[in-house]
Protein backbone atom coordinates (compact mmCIF):
# COMPACT_ATOMS: atom_id res chain seq x y z
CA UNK A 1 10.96 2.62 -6.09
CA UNK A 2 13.44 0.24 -5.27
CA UNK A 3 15.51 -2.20 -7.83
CA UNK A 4 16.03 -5.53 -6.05
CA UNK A 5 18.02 -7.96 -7.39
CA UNK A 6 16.68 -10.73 -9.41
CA UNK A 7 15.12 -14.03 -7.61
CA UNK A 8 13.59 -16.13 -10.14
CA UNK A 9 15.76 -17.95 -12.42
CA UNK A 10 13.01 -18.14 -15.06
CA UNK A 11 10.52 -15.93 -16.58
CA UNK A 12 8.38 -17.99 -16.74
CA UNK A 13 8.08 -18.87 -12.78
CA UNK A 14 7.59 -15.46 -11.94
CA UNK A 15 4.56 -15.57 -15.14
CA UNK A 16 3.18 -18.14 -13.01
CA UNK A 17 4.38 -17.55 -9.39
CA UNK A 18 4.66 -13.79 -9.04
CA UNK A 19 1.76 -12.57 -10.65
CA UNK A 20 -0.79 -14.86 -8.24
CA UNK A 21 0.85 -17.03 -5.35
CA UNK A 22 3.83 -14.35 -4.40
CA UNK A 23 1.14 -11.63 -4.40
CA UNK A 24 -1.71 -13.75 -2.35
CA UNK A 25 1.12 -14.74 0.54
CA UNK A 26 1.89 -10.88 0.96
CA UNK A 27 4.29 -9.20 1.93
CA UNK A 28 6.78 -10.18 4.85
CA UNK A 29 8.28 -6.52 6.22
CA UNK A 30 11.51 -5.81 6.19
CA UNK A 31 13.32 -4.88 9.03
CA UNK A 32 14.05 -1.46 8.98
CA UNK A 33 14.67 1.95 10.69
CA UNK A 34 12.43 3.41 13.17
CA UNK A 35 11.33 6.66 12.42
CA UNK A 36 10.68 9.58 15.03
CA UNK A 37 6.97 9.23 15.16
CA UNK A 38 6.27 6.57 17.67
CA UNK A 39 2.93 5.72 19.17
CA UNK A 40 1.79 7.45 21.86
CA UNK A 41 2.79 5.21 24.95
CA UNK A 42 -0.47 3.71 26.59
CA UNK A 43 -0.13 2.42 30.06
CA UNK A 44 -2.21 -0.64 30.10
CA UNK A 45 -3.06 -1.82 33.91
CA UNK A 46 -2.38 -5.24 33.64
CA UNK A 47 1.04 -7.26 34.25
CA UNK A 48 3.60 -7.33 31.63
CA UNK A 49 2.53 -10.44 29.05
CA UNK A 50 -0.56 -10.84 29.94
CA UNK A 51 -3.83 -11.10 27.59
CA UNK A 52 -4.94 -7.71 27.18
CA UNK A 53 -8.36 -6.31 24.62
CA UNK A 54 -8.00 -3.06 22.98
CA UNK A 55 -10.86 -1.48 20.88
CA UNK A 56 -10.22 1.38 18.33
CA UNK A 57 -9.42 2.25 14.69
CA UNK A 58 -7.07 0.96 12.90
CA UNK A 59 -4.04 3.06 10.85
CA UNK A 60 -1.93 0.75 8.22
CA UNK A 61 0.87 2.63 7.24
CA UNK A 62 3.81 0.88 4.54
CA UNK A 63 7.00 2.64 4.48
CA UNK A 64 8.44 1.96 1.24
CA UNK A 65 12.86 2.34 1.31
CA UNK A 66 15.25 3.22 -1.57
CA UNK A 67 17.30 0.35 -0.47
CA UNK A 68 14.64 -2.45 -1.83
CA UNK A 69 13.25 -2.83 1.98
CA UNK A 70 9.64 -1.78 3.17
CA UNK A 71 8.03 -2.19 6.63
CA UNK A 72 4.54 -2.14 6.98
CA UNK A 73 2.87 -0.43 10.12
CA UNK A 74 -0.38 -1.64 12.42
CA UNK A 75 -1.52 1.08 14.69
CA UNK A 76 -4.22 0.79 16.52
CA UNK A 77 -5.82 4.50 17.91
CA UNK A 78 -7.32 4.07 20.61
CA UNK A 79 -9.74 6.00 23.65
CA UNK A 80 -6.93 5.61 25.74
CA UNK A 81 -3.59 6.35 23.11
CA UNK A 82 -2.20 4.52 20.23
CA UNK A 83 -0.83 0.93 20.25
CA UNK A 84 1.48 -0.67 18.29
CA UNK A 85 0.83 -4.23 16.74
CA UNK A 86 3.11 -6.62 16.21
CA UNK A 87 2.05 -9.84 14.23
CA UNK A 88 4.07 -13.32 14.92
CA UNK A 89 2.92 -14.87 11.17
CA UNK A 90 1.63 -12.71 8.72
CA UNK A 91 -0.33 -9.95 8.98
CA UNK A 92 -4.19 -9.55 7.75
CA UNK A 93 -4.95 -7.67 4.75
CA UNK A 94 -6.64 -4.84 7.04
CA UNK A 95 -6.90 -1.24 5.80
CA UNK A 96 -6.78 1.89 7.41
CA UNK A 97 -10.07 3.04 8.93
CA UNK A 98 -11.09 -0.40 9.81
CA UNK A 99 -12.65 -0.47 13.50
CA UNK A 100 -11.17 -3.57 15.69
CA UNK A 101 -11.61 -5.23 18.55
CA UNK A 102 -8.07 -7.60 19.17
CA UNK A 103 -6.50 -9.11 22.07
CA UNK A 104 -3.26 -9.71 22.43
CA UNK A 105 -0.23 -9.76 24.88
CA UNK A 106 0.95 -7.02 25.94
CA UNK A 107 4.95 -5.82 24.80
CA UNK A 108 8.06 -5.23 26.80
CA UNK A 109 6.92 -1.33 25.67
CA UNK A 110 3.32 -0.59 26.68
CA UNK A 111 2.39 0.54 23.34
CA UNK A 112 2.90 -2.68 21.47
CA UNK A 113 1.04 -5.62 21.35
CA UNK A 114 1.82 -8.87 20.27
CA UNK A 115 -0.87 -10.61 18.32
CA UNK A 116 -0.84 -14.21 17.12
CA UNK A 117 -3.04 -13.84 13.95
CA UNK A 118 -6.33 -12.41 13.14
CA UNK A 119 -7.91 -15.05 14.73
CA UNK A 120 -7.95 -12.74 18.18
CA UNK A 121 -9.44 -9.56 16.23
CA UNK A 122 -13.30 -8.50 15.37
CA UNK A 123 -13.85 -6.01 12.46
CA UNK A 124 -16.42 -3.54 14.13
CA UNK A 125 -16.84 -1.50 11.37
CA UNK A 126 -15.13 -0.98 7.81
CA UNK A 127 -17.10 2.10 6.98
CA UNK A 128 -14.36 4.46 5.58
CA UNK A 129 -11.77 2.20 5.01
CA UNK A 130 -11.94 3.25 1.56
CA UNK A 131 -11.57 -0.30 0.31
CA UNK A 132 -14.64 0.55 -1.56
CA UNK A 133 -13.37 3.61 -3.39
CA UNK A 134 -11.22 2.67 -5.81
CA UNK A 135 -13.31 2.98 -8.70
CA UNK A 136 -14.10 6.55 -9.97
CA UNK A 137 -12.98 9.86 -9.60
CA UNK A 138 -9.87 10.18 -6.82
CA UNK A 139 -9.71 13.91 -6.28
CA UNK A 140 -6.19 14.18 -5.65
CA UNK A 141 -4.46 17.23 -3.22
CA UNK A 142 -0.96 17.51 -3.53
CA UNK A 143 0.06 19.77 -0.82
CA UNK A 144 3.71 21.07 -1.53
CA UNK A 145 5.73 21.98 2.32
CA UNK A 146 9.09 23.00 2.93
CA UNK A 147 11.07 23.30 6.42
CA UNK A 148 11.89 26.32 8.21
CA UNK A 149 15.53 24.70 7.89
CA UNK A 150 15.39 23.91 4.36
CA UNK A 151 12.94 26.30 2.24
CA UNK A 152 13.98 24.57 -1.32
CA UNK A 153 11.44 23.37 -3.64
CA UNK A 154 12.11 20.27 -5.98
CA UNK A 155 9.43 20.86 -8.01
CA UNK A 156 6.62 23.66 -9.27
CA UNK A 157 3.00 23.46 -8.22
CA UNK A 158 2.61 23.38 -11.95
CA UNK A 159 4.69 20.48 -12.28
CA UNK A 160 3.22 18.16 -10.05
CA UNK A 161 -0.54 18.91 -10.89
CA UNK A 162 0.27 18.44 -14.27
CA UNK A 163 2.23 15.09 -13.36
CA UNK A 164 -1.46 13.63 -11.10
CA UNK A 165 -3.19 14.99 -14.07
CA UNK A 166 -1.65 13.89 -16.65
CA UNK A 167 0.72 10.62 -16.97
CA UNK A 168 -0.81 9.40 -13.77
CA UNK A 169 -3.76 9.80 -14.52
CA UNK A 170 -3.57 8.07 -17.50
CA UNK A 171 -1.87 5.23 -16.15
CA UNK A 172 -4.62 4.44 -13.81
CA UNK A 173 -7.23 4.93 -17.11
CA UNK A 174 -5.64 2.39 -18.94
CA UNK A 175 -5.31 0.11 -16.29
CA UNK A 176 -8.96 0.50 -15.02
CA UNK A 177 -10.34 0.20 -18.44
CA UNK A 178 -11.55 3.89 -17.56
CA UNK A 179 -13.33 2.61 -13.96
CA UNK A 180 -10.75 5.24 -12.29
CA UNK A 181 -9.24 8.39 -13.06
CA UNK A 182 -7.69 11.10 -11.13
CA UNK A 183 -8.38 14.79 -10.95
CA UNK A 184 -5.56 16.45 -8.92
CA UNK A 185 -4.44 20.29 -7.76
CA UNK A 186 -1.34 21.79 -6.14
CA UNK A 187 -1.23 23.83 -3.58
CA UNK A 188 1.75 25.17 -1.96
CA UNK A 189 5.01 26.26 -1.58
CA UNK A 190 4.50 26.75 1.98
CA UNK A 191 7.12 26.90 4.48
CA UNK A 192 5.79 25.21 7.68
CA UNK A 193 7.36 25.73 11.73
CA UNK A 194 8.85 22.02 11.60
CA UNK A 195 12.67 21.62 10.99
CA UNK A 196 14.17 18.86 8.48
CA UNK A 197 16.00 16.82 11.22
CA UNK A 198 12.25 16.06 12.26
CA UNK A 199 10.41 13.07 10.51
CA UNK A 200 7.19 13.44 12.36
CA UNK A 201 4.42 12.10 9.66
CA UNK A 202 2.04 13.57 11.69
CA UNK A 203 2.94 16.86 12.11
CA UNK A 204 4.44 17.29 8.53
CA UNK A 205 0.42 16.35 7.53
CA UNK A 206 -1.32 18.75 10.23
CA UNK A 207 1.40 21.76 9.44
CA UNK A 208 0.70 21.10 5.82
CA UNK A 209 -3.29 20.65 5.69
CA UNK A 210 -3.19 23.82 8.26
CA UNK A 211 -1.34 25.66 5.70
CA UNK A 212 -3.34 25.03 2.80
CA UNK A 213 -6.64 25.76 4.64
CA UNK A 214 -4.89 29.37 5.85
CA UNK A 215 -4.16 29.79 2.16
CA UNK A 216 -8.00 28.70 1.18
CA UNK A 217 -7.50 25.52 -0.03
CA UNK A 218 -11.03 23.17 0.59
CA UNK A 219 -9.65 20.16 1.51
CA UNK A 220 -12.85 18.02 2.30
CA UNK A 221 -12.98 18.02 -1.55
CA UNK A 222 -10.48 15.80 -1.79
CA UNK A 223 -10.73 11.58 -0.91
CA UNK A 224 -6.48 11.21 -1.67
CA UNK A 225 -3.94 13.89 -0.16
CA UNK A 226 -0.12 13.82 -0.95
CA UNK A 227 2.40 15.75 0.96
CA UNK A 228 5.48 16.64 -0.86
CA UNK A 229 8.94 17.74 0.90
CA UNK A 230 12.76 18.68 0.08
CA UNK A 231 14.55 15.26 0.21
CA UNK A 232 15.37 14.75 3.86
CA UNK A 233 17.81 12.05 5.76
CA UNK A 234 15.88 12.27 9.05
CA UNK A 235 12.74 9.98 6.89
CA UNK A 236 14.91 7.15 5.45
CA UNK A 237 11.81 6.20 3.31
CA UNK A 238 11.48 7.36 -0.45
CA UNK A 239 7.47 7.15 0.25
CA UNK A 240 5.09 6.22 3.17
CA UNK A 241 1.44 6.03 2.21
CA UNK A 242 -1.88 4.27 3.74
CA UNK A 243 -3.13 1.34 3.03
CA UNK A 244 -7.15 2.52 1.98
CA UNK A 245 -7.86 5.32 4.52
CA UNK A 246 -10.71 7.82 3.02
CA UNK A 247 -9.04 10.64 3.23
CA UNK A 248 -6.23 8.53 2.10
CA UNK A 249 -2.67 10.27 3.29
CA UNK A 250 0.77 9.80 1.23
CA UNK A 251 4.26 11.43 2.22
CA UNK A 252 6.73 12.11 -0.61
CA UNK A 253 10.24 12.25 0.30
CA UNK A 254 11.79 15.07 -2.07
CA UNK A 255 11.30 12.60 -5.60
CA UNK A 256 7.93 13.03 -6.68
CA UNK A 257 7.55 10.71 -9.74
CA UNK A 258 5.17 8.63 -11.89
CA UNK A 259 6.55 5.00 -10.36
CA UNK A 260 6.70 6.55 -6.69
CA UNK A 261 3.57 8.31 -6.64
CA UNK A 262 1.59 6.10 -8.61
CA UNK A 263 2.79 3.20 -6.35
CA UNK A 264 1.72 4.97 -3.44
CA UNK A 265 -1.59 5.43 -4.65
CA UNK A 266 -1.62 1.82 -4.90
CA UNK A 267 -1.10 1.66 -1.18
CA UNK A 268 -4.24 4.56 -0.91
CA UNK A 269 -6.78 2.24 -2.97
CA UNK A 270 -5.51 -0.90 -0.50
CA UNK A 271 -2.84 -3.02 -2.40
CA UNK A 272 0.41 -4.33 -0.84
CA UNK A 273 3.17 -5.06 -2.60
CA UNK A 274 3.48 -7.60 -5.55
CA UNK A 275 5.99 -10.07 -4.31
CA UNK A 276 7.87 -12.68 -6.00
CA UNK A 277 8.89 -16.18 -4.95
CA UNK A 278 13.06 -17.73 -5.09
CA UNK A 279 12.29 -20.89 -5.44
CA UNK A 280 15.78 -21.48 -7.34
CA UNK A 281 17.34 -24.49 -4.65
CA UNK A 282 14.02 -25.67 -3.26
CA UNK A 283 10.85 -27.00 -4.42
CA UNK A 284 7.96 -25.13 -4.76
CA UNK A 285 6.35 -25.15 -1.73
CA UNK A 286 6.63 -22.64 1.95
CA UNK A 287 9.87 -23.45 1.47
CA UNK A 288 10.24 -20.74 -0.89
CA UNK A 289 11.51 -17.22 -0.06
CA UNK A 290 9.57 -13.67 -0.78
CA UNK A 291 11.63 -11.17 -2.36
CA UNK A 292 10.25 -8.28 -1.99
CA UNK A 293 8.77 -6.39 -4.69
CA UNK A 294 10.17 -8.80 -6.83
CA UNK A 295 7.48 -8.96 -9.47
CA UNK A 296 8.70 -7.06 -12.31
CA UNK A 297 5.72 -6.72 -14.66
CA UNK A 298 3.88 -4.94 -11.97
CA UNK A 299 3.65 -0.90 -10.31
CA UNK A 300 3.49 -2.73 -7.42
CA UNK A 301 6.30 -4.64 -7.54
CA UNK A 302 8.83 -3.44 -9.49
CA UNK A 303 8.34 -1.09 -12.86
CA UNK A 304 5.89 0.72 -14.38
CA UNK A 305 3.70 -1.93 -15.67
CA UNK A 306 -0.19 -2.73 -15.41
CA UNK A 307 -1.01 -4.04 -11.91
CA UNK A 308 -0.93 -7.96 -12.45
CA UNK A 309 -4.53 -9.85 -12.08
CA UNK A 310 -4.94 -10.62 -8.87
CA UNK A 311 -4.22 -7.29 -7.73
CA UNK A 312 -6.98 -6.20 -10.74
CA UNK A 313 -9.37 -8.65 -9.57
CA UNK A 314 -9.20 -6.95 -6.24
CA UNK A 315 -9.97 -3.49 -7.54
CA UNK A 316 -13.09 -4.45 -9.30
CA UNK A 317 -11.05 -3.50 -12.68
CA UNK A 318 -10.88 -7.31 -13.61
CA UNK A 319 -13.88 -9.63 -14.33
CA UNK A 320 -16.71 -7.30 -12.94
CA UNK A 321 -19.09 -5.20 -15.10
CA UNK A 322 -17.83 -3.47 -17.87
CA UNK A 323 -14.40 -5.02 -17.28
CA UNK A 324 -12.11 -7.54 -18.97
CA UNK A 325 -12.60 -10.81 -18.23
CA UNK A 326 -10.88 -13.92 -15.99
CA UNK A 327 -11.09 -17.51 -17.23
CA UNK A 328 -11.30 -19.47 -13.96
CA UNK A 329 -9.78 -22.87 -14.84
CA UNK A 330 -11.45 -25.93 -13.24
CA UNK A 331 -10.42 -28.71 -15.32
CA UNK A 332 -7.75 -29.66 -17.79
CA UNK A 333 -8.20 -28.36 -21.10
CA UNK A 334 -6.71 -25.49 -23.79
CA UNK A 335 -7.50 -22.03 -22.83
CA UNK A 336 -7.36 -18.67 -24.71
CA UNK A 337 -6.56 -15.51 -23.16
CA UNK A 338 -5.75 -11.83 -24.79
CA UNK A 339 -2.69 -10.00 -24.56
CA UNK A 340 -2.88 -8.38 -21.29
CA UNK A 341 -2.37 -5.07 -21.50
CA UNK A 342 -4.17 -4.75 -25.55
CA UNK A 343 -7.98 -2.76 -25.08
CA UNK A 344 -10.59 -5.16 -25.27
CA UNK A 345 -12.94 -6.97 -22.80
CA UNK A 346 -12.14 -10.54 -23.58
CA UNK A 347 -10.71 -12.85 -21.13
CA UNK A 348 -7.15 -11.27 -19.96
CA UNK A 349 -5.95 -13.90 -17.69
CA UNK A 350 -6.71 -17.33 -16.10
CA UNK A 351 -7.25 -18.25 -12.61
CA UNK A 352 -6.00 -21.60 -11.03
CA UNK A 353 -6.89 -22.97 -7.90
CA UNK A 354 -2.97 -24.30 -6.41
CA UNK A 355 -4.49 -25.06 -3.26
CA UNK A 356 -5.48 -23.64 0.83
CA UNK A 357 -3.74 -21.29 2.96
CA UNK A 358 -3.15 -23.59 6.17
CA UNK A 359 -3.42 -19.63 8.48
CA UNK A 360 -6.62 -18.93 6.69
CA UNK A 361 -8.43 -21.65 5.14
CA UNK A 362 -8.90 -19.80 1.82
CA UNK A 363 -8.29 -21.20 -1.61
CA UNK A 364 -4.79 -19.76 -2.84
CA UNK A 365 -4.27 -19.63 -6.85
CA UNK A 366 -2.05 -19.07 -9.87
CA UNK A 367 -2.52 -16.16 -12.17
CA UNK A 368 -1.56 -16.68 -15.86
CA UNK A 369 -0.94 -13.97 -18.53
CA UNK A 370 0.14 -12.95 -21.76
CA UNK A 371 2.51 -9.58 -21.81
């Protein structure tokens, strides 16, 4: 995953700042490349700009880059095609699978819309978002392609079911406090009828699953599915993965990894990315500037690291049954808190309220631990 440069002049603001705030204000994308794989245009019959209501399911897509960007994707599939959106402030922390109803104003392109906030939107339906399934078994199919260009093969089948099974898996033990584990298989090498200068998500995942079926592979087994390819320029993304989804989909551009693949299984169990605040030249405030990725004691952020608590807190792994606890701090006073990472189901962290998100209304808060 990418290295970005450093943004916080102190530990100890990123202790405070990364690991709650930076990660509850999201992530702002990055401008980056388009890839090949555009929406489907949908001609809409109504004037250019005006107020327009789509209904349909919704597909969030991040695109992470080996050059510390990452742009995060809203597509919208609907009866009539798929549509674009395009937020002016930040975008909702929707998952893939979610069913919508949003209005919006229609783009110079036909397939984009330009929404103003989630204000304008009505979840129909979450059922298999897959928000709910990040606790237990995630049967994991890692479907290893190759194109009829470029027929090389980075890694064995062997290799990377050992890799799900085995390091990755226990990274997500340990972090869960054993809520979630992954059972993975290989299946592949298979060469499918798509050529490398093509970065066509979708057909890279329908050649593959085709493939794998043909070869008598059952994938309704599986809740998570990985594609794996030789290292092409045509995707200038190191990963791309869902955000929830059940199946969940990730593509894995020619490095397949314990940071990259365990950070896009982040994406598949519906984390962004852990975020961290400059703050060096201004005071603390929206003033500040999100680095991306930019907390560093965090796989979603920036290292191989247990996922900080607000991101745990999320999962269920954090202050639920059978879990750790969270000290929620409500008045001045000396607290104690465990060593994060250390086994043990006393309190791991502490929760302070810092205040409301104007956009939303919610209560935003701090996140202390100990590493």
């Amino acid at each position: 995953m990418p290295h970005p440069r450093p943004a916080l002049s102190a530990r100890g603001l990123a202790a405070l700042a990364g690991l709650g705030l930076a990660v509850a204000l999201g992530a702002r994308p990055t401008p980056a490349q388009a890839q090949t794989d555009p929406p489907t245009p949908v001609v809409l019959a109504t004037p250019q700009a005006a107020v327009v209501t789509a209904e349909g399911r919704l597909e969030v897509l991040i695109e992470d880059y080996p050059d510390h960007g990452h742009r995060t994707r809203h597509i919208l599939h609907t009866r009539r095609g798929a549509v674009e959106l395009e937020f002016r402030d930040r975008a909702p922390a929707w998952a893939s699978g979610q069913v919508l109803r949003i209005s919006g104003r229609r783009g110079a392109d036909a397939s984009v819309m330009e929404i103003d906030g989630d204000g304008s939107a009505q979840i129909l339906s979450s059922t298999g978002s897959g928000l709910a399934d990040a606790q237990g078994e995630q049967r994991v199919a890692v479907i290893l392609v190759n194109f009829q260009d470029d027929t090389t093969q980075p890694i064995t089948p062997t290799a990377a079911q050992n890799l799900v099974n085995g390091d990755i898996d226990a990274y997500y033990r340990e972090n869960s406090s054993g809520l979630t584990w992954l059972k993975g298989q290989a299946f592949g090498w298979y060469t499918i009828p798509v050529s490398k200068a093509n970065c066509n998500r979708t057909v890279i995942a329908d050649e593959a699953e085709q493939a794998a079926i043909r070869a008598g592979a059952r994938l309704g087994d599986f809740n998570r599915r990985i594609y794996v390819f030789p290292k092409t320029s045509a995707c200038s993304w190191a990963g791309l993965a869902t955000v929830g989804g059940n199946p969940s989909q990730i593509w894995i551009n020619g490095v397949f990894d314990l940071r990259i693949v365990a950070h896009e299984l982040g994406h598949n169990l519906g984390l962004l990315h852990s975020d961290g605040l400059d703050c060096d030249r201004t005071p603390l405030g929206d003033s500040c500037q999100v680095i991306s990725y930019a907390d560093y004691a965090d796989l979603m952020g920036n290292t191989v690291a247990h996922l900080n608590p607000f991101q745990k807190e999320r999962l269920g792994w954090l202050n639920g049954p059978g879990t750790p606890g969270l000290t929620t701090v409500t008045a001045t006073g000396r607290y104690l808190i465990e060593a994060y990472a250390a086994p043990g189901l006393g309190s791991k962290a502490l929760k302070i309220r810092a205040g409301t998100d104007p956009r939303t209304g919610k209560p935003t808060h701090y996140y202390v631990d100990y590493r």
